[in-house]
Protein backbone atom coordinates (compact mmCIF):
# COMPACT_ATOMS: atom_id res chain seq x y z
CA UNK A 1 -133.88 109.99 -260.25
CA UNK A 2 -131.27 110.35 -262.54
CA UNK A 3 -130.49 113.95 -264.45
CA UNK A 4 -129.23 114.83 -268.08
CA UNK A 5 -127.60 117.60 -269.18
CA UNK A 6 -129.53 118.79 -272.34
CA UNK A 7 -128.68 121.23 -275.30
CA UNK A 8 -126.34 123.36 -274.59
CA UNK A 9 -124.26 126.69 -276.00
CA UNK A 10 -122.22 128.97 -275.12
CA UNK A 11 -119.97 132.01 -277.01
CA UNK A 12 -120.10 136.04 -276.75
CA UNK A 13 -122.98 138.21 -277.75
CA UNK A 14 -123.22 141.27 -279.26
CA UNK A 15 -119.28 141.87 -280.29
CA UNK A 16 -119.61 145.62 -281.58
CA UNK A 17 -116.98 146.01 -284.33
CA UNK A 18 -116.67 148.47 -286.90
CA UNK A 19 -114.09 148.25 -289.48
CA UNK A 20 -112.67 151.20 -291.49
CA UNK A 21 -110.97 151.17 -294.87
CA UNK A 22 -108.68 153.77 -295.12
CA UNK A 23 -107.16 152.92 -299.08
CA UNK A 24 -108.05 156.38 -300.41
CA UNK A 25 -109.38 159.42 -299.49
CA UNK A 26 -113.03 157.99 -300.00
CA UNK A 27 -113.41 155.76 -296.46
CA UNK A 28 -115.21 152.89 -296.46
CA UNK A 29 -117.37 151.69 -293.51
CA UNK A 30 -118.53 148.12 -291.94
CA UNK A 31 -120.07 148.38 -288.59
CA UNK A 32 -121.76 145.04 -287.58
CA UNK A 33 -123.09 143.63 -283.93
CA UNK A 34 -121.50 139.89 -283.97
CA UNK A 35 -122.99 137.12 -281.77
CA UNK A 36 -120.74 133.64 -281.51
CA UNK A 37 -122.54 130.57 -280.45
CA UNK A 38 -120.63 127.39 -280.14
CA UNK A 39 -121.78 123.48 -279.75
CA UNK A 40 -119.53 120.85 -278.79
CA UNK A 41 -118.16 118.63 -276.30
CA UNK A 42 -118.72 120.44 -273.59
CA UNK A 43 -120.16 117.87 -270.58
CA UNK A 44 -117.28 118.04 -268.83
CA UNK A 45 -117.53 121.87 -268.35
CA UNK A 46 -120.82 121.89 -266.86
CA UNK A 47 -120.74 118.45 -265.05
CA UNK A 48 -117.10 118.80 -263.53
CA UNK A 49 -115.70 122.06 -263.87
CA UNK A 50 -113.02 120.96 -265.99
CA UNK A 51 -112.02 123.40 -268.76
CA UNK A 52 -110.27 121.56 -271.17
CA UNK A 53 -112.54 121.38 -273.80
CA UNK A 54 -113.55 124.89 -273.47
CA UNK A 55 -112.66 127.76 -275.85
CA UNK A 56 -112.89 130.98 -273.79
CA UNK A 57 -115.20 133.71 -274.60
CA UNK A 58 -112.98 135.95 -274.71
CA UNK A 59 -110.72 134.17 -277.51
CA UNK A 60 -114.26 134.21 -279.50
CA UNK A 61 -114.46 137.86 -279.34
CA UNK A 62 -110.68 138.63 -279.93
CA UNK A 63 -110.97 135.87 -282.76
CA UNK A 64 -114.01 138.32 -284.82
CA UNK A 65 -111.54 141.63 -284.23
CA UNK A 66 -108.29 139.67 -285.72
CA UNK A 67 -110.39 138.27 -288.73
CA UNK A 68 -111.91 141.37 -289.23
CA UNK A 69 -108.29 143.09 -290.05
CA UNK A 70 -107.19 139.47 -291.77
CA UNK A 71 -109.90 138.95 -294.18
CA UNK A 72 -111.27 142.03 -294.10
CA UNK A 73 -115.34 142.66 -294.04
CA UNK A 74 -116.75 142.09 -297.42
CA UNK A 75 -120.12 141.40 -296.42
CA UNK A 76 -121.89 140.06 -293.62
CA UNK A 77 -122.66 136.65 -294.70
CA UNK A 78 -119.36 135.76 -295.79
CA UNK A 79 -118.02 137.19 -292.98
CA UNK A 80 -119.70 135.13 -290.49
CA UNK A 81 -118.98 131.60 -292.38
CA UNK A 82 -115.52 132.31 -292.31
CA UNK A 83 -115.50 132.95 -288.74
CA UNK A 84 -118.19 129.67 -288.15
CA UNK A 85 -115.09 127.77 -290.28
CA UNK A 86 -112.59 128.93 -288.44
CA UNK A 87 -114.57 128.06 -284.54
CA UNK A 88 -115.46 124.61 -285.89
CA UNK A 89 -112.29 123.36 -288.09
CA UNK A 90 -109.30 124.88 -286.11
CA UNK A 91 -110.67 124.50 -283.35
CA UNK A 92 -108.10 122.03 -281.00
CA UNK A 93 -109.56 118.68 -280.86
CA UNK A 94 -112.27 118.99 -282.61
CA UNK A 95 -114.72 119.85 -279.67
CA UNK A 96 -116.66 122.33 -281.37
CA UNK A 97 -119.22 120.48 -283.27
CA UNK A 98 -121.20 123.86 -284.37
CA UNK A 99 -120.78 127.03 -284.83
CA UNK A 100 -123.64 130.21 -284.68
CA UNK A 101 -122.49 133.50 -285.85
CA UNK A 102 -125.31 136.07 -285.99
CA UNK A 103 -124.63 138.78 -287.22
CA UNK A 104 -126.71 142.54 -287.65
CA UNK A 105 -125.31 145.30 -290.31
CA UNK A 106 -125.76 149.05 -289.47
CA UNK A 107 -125.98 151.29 -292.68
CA UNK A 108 -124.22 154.31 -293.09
CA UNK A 109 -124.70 156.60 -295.70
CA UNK A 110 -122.16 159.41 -297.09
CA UNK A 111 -122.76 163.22 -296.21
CA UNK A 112 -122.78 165.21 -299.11
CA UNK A 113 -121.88 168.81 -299.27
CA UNK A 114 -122.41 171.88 -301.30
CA UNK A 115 -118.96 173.17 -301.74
CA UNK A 116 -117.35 170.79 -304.37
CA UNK A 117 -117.84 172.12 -307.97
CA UNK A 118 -116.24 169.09 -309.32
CA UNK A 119 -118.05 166.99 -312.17
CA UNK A 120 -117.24 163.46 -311.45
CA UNK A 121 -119.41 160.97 -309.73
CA UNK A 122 -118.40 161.33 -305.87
CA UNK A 123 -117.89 165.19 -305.88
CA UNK A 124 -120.53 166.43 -303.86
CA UNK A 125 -119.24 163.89 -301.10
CA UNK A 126 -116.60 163.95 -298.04
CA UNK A 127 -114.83 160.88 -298.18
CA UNK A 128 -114.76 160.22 -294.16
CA UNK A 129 -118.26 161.45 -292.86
CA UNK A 130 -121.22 159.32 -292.96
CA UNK A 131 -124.82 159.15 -290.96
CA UNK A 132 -126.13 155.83 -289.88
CA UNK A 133 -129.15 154.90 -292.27
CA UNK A 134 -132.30 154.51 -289.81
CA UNK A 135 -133.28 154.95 -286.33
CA UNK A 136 -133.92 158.83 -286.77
CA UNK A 137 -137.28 160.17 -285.17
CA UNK A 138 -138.75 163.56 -285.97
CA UNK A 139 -140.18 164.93 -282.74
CA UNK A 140 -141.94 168.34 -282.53
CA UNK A 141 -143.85 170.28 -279.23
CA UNK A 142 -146.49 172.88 -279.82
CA UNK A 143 -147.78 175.18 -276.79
CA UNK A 144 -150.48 177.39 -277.25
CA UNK A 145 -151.10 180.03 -274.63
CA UNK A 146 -154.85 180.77 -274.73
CA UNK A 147 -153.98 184.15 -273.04
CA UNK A 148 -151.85 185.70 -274.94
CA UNK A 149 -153.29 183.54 -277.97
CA UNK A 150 -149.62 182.33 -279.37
CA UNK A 151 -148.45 179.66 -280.03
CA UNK A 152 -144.15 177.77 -279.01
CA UNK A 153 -143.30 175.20 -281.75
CA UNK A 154 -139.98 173.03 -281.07
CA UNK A 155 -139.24 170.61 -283.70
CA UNK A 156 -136.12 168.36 -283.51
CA UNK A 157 -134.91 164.92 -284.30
CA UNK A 158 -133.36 162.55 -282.10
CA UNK A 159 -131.07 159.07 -282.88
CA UNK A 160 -129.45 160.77 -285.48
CA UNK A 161 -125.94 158.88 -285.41
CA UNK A 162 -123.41 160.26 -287.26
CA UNK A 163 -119.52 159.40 -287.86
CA UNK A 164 -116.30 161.16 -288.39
CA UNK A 165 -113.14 158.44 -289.08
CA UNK A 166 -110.73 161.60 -289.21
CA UNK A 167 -110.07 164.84 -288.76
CA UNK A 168 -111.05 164.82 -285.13
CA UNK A 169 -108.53 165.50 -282.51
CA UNK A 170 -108.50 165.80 -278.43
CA UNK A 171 -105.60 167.20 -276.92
CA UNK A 172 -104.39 169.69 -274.16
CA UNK A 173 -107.04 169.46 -271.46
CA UNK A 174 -106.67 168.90 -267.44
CA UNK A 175 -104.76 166.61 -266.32
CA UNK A 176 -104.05 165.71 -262.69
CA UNK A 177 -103.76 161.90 -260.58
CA UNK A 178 -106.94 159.93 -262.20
CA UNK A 179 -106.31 161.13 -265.43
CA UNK A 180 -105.49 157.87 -267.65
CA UNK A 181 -106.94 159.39 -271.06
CA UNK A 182 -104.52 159.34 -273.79
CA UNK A 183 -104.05 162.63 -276.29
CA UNK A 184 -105.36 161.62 -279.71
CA UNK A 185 -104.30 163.48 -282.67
CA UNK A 186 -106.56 161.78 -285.03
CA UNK A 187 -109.70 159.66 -283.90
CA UNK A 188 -113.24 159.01 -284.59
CA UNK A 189 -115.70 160.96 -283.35
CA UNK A 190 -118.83 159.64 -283.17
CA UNK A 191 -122.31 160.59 -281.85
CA UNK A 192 -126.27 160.14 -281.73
CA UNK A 193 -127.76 163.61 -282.21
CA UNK A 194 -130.59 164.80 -279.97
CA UNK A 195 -131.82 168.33 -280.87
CA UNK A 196 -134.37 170.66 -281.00
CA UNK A 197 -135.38 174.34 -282.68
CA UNK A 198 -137.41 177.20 -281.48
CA UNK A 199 -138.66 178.72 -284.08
CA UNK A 200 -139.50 182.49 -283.93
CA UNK A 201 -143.18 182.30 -284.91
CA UNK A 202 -145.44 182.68 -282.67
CA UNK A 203 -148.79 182.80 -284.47
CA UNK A 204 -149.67 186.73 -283.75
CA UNK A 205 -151.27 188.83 -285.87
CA UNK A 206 -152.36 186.28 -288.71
CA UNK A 207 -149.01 185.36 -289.26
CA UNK A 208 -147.88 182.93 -291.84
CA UNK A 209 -146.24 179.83 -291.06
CA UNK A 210 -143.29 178.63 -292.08
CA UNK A 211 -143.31 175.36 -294.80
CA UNK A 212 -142.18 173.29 -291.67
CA UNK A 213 -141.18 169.94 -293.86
CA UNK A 214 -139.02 171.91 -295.52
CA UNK A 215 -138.12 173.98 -292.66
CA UNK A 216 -136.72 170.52 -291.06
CA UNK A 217 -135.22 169.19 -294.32
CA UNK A 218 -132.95 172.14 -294.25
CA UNK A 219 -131.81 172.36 -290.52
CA UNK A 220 -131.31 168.67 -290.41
CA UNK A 221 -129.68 169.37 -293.83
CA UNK A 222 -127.11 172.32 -291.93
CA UNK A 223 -126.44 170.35 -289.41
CA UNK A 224 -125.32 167.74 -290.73
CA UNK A 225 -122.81 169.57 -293.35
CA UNK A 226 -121.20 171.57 -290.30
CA UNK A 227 -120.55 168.21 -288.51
CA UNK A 228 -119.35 166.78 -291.84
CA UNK A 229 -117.05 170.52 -292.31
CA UNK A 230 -115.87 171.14 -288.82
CA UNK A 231 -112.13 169.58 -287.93
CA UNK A 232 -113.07 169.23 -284.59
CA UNK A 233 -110.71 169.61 -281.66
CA UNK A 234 -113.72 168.49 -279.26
CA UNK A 235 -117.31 167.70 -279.56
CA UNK A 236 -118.54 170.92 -277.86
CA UNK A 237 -116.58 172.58 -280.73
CA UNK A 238 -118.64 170.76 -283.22
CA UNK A 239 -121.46 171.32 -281.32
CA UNK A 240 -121.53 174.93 -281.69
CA UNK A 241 -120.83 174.76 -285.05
CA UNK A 242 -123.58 172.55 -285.71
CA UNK A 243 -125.92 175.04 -283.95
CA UNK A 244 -124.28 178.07 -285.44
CA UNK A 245 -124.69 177.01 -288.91
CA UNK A 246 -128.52 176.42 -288.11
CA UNK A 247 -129.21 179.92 -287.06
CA UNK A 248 -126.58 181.70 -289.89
CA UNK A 249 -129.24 179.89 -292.56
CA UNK A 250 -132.58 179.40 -291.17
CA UNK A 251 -133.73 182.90 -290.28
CA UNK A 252 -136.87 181.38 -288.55
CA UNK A 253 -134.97 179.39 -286.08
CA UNK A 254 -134.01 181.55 -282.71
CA UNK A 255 -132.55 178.43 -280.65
CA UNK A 256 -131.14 175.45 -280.96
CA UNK A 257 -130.36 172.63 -278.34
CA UNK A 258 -128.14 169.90 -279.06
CA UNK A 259 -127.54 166.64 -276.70
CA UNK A 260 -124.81 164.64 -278.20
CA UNK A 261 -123.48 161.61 -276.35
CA UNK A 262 -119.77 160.95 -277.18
CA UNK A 263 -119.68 157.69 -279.04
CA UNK A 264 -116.61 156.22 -277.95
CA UNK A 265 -114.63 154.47 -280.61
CA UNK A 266 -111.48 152.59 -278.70
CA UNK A 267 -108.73 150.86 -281.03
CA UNK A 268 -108.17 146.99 -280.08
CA UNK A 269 -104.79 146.24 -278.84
CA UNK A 270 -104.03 143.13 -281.99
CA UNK A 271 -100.38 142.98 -281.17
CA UNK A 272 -100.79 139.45 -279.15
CA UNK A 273 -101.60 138.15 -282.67
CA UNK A 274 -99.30 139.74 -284.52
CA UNK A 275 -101.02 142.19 -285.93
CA UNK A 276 -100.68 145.72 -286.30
CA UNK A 277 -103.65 148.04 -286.16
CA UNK A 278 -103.42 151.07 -287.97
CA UNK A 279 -106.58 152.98 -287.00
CA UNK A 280 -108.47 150.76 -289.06
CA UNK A 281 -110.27 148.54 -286.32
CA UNK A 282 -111.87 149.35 -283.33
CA UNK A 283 -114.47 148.66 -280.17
CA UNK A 284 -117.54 150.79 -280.72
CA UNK A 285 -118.74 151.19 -276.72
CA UNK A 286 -122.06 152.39 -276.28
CA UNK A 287 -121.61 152.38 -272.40
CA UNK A 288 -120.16 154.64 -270.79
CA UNK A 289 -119.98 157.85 -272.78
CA UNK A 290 -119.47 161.70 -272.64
CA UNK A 291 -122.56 163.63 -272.93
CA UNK A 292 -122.14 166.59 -274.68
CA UNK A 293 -125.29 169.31 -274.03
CA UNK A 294 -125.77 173.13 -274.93
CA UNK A 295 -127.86 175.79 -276.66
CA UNK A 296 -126.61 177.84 -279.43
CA UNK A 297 -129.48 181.13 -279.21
CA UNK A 298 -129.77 184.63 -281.39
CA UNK A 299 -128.47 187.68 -279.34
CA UNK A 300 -131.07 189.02 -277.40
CA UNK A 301 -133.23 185.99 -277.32
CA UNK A 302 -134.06 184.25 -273.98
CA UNK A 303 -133.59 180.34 -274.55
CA UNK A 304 -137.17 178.52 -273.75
CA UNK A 305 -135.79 175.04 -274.54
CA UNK A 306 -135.60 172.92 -271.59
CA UNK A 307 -132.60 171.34 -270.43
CA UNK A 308 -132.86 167.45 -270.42
């Protein structure tokens, strides 16, 4: 019985890019997940083993990080048709009959802070820290202890993601025979935010409680300013910062525990198409990272918050 070789595709999924405009002061952002699907001539490949109609993978990837510093990332859509173009018409030989470029757009908002007095539009904003629109989860945990009647609240939030393009920098740690990390005087730093507050009521006595929306507006609110304010020489720097500014504003807070994965932002190597990058674009990893843990407590308070 005779076989046929139906529909058929192949490309590379899930090409995490994001792309950083550095004209001004004021950054701009594209982050996008890019999937490249091709249709063609491609029988031979899968009947024979021959290659020669085949357009690696890998070109397809390194193709959507040189057109991203080319043409730049105006928008998603025409983004991806310029790339589907490109697979299709310059293609050698015209073996690529069809191209699929899917494409998914992360949103990042701008961080405001308080300390600008300035008047113009834009003021109340620092021009290179943003936090990833959706995703976030408020999470709380409530013990009462029927005998001592009180009550433990921990509120946090986790998948809070949240950029820095500049003014981070890692230098001057250990170094010894596996040790291939290069110094970095000005990178992104990049993480998801897991954390949770203790808060110092405890229900005794007819105590009131706090107004805990706005409770977690604020902290949230802190948190995010110090990681927006902090030049950071490490994330466990920022880290306590983060935590620190919590507790210097929130008088009911005792404790706060931060998790904060390192999201690793590596710059691609475009000089084999003659292009220079200028820490404008880079692979966002999301495996493996540095996880960055630690509780920032009021003296003579005894943390409760379990480590992860």
């Amino acid at each position: 019985m005779a076989h046929v070789l139906g529909q058929n595709q192949y490309g590379k999924a899930e090409n995490r890019i994001v792309r950083v405009y550095r004209d001004s002061t004021r950054h701009e952002i594209k982050d996008l997940n890019v999937s490249v699907s091709l249709q063609g001539e491609f029988e031979d490949v899968h009947l024979t083993g021959s290659n020669a109609n085949c357009l690696p993978t890998d070109t397809t990837k390194n193709t959507v990080y040189a057109f991203a510093k080319e043409y730049g990332i105006e928008s998603a859509e025409a983004f991806g048709i310029t790339l589907a173009r490109h697979f299709v018409k310059d293609t050698e030989r015209g073996v690529v009959h069809s191209a699929r470029i899917r494409l998914e757009e992360y949103s990042w908002s701008r961080i405001k802070t308080p300390d600008n007095t300035s008047r113009f539009i834009g003021s109340e904003e620092v021009g290179h820290s943003f936090v990833r629109d959706g995703g976030e989860v408020r999470t709380c945990e409530v013990v009462y202890n029927g005998d001592t009647d009180t009550v433990q609240v921990i509120s946090g939030l986790k998948d809070l993601i949240v950029m820095n393009t500049t003014n981070s920098e890692f230098w001057g740690y250990i170094k010894d025979k596996y040790t291939t990390l290069q110094e970095a005087y000005d990178r992104i730093l990049a993480t998801q935010v897991t954390a949770r507050w203790k808060y110092s009521f405890d229900g005794r006595d007819g105590q009131a409680q706090p107004n805990w929306n706005r409770s977690y507006q604020h902290v949230r609110r802190h948190m995010l300013e110090a990681f927006a304010e902090t030049y950071s020489y490490s994330l466990q720097q920022t880290l306590h910062a983060m935590g620190t500014r919590v507790l210097n504003n929130r008088a009911e807070v005792d404790e706060v525990r931060l998790e904060l994965p390192n999201k690793h932002h590596f710059l691609v190597d475009l000089e084999p198409f003659g292009l220079k990058n200028d820490n404008e674009v880079y692979y966002a990893a999301d495996r493996m990272y540095g996880l960055i843990e630690g509780t920032v407590h009021r003296e003579g308070v005894t943390p409760v918050i379990p480590v992860a």
